[in-house]
N, C-alpha and C. Protein backbone atom coordinates (compact mmCIF):
# COMPACT_ATOMS: atom_id res chain seq x y z
N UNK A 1 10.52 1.37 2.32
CA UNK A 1 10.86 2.78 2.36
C UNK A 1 10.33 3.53 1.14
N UNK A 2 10.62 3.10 -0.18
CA UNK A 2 9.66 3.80 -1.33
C UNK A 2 8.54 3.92 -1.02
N UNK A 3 7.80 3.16 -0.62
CA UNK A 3 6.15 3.51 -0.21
C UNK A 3 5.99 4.52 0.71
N UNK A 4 6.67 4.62 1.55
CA UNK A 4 6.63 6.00 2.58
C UNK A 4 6.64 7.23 1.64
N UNK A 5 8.12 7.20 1.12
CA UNK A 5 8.38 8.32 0.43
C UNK A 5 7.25 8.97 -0.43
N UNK A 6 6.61 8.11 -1.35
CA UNK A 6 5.83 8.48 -2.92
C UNK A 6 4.78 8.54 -1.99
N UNK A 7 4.20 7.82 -0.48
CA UNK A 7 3.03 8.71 -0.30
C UNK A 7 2.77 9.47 0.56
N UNK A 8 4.18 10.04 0.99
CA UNK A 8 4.60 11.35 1.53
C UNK A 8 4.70 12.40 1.02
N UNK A 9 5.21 12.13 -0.47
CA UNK A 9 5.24 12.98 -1.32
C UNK A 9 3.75 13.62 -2.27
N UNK A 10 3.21 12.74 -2.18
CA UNK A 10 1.84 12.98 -2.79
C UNK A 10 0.78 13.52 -1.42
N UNK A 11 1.08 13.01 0.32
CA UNK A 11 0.16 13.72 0.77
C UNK A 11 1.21 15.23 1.32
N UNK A 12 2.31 15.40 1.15
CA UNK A 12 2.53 17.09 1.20
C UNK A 12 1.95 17.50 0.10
N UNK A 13 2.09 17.72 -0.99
CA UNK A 13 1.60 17.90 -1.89
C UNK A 13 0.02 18.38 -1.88
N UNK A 14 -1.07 17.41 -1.21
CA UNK A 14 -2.12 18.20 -0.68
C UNK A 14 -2.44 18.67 0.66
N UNK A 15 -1.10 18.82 0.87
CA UNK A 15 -1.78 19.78 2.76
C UNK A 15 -2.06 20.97 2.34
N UNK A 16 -1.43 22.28 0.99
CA UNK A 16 -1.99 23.39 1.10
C UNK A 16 -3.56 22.93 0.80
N UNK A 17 -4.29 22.58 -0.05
CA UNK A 17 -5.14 22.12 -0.62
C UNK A 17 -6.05 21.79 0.72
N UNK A 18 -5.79 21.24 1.64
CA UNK A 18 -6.97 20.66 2.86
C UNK A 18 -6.74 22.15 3.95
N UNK A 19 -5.17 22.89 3.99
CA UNK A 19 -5.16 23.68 4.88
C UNK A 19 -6.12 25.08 4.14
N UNK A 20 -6.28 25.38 2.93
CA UNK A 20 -6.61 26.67 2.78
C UNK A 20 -8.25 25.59 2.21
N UNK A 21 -8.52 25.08 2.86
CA UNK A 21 -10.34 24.31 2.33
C UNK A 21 -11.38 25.24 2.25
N UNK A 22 -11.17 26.31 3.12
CA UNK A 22 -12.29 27.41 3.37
C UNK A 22 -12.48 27.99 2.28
N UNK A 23 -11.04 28.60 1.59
CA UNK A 23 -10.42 29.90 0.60
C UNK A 23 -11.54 29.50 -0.35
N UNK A 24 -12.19 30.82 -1.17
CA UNK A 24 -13.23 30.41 -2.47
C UNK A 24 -12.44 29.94 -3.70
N UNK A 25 -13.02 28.90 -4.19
CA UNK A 25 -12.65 28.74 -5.26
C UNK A 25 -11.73 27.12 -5.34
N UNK A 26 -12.10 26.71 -3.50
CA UNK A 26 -11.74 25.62 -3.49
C UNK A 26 -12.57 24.25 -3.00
N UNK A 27 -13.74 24.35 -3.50
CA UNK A 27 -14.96 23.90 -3.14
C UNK A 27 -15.02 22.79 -3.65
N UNK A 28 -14.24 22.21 -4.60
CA UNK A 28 -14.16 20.99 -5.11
C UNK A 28 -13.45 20.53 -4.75
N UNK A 29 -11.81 21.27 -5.19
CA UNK A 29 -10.82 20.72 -4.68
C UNK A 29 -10.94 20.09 -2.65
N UNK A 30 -11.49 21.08 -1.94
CA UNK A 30 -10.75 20.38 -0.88
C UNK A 30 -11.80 19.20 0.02
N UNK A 31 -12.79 19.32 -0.55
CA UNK A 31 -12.83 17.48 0.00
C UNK A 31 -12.77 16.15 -0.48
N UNK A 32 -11.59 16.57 -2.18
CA UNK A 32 -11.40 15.76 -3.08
C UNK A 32 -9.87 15.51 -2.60
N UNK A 33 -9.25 16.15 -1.54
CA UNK A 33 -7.66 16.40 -1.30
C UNK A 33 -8.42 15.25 -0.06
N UNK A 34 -9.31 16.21 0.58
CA UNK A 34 -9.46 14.81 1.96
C UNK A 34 -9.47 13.55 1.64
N UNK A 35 -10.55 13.38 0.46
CA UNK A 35 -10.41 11.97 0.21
C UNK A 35 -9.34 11.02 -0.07
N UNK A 36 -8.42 11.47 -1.18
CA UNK A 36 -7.54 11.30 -1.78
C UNK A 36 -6.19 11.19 -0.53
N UNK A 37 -6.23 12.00 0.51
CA UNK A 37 -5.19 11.64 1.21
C UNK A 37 -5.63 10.50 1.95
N UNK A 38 -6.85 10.33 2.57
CA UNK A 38 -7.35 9.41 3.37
C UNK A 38 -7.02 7.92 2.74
N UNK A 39 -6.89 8.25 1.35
CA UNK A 39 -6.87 6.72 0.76
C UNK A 39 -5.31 6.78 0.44
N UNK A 40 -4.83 7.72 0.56
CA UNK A 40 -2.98 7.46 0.60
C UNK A 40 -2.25 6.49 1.82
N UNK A 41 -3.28 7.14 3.07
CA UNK A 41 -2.83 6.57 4.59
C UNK A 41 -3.40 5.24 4.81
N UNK A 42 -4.48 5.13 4.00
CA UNK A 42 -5.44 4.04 4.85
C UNK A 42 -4.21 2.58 3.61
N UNK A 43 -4.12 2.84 2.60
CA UNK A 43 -3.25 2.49 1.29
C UNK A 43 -2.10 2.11 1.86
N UNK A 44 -1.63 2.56 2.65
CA UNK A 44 0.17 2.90 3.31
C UNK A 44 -0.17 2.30 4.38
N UNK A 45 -1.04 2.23 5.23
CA UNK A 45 -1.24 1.62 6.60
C UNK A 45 -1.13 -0.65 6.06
N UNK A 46 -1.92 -0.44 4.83
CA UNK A 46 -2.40 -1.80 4.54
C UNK A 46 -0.98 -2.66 4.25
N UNK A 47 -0.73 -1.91 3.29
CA UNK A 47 0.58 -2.00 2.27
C UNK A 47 1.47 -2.89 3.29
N UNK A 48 1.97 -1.79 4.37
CA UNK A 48 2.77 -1.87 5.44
C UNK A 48 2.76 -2.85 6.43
N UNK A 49 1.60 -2.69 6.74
CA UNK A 49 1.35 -4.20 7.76
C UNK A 49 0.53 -4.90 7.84
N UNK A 50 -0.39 -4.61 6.87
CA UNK A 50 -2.10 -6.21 6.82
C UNK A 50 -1.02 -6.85 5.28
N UNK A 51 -0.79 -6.00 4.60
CA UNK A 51 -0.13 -7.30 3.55
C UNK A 51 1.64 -8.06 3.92
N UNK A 52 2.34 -7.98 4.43
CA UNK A 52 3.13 -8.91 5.20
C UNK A 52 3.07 -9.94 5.93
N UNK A 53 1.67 -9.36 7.02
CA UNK A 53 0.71 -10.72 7.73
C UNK A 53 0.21 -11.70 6.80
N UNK A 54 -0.27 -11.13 5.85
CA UNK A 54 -0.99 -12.12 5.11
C UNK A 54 -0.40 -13.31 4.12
N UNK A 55 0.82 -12.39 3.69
CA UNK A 55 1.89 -13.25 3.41
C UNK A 55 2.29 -13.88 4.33
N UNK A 56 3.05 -13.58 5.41
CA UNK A 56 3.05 -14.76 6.52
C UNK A 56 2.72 -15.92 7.18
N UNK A 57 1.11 -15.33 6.66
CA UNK A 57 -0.10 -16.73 7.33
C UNK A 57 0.16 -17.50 5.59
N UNK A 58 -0.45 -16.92 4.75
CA UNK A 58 -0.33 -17.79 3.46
C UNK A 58 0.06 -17.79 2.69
N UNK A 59 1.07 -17.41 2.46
CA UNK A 59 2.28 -17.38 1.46
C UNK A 59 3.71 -18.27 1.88
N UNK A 60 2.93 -19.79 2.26
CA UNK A 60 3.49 -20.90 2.73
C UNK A 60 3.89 -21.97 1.63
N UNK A 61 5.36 -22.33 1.68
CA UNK A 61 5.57 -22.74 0.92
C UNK A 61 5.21 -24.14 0.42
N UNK A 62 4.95 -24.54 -0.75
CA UNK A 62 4.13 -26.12 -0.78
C UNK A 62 5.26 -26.94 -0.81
N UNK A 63 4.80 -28.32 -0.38
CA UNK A 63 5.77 -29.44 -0.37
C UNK A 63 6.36 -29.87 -1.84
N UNK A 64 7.66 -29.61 -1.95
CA UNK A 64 8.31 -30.27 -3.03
C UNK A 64 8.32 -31.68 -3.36
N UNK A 65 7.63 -32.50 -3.98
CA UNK A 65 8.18 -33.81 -4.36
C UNK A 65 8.90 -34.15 -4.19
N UNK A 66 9.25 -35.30 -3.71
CA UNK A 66 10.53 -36.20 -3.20
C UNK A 66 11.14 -36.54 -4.74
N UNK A 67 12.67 -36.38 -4.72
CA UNK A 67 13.24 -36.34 -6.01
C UNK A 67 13.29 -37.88 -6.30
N UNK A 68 13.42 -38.05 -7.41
CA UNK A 68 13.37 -39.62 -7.95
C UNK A 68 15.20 -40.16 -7.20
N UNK A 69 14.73 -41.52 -6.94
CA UNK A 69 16.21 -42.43 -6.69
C UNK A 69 16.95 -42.63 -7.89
N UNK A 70 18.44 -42.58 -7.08
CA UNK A 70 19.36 -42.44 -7.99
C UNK A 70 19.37 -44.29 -8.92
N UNK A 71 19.29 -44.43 -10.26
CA UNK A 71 19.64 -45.55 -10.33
C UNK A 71 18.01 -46.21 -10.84
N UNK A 72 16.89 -45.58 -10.79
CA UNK A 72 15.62 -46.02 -10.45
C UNK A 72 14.96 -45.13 -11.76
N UNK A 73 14.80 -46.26 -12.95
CA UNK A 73 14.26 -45.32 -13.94
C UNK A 73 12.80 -44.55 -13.98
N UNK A 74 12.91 -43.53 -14.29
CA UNK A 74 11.51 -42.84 -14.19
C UNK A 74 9.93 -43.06 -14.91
């Protein structure tokens, strides 16, 4: 849920910025807002569900050593 939020909060933050793209004086700014959001979503898409899978497939736990017998010096 934090990850939603902070990059919800950062892409409202540039919707005036992509919505007024035409307005002069924003010729830098607004296909630096496109970019920048594109890598918020594509960021939030990964985050969310290619890194859980991946933990899933390999973030398998290794075999613990069999503990020494009781009685059986080491």
């Amino acid at each position: 849920m934090p990850i939603l939020m902070t990059a919800a909060c950062a892409g409202l933050a540039l919707l005036p910025l992509i919505v007024a793209g035409n307005a002069p004086g924003h010729e830098i700014e607004h296909p630096m807002a496109i970019v920048i959001l594109g890598g918020l979503v594509s960021s939030t898409v990964l985050n969310l569900f290619l890194m859980p899978a991946l933990y899933a497939r390999f973030g398998r736990e290794k075999p613990t050593p069999d503990a020494p017998l009781a009685g059986v010096p080491a």
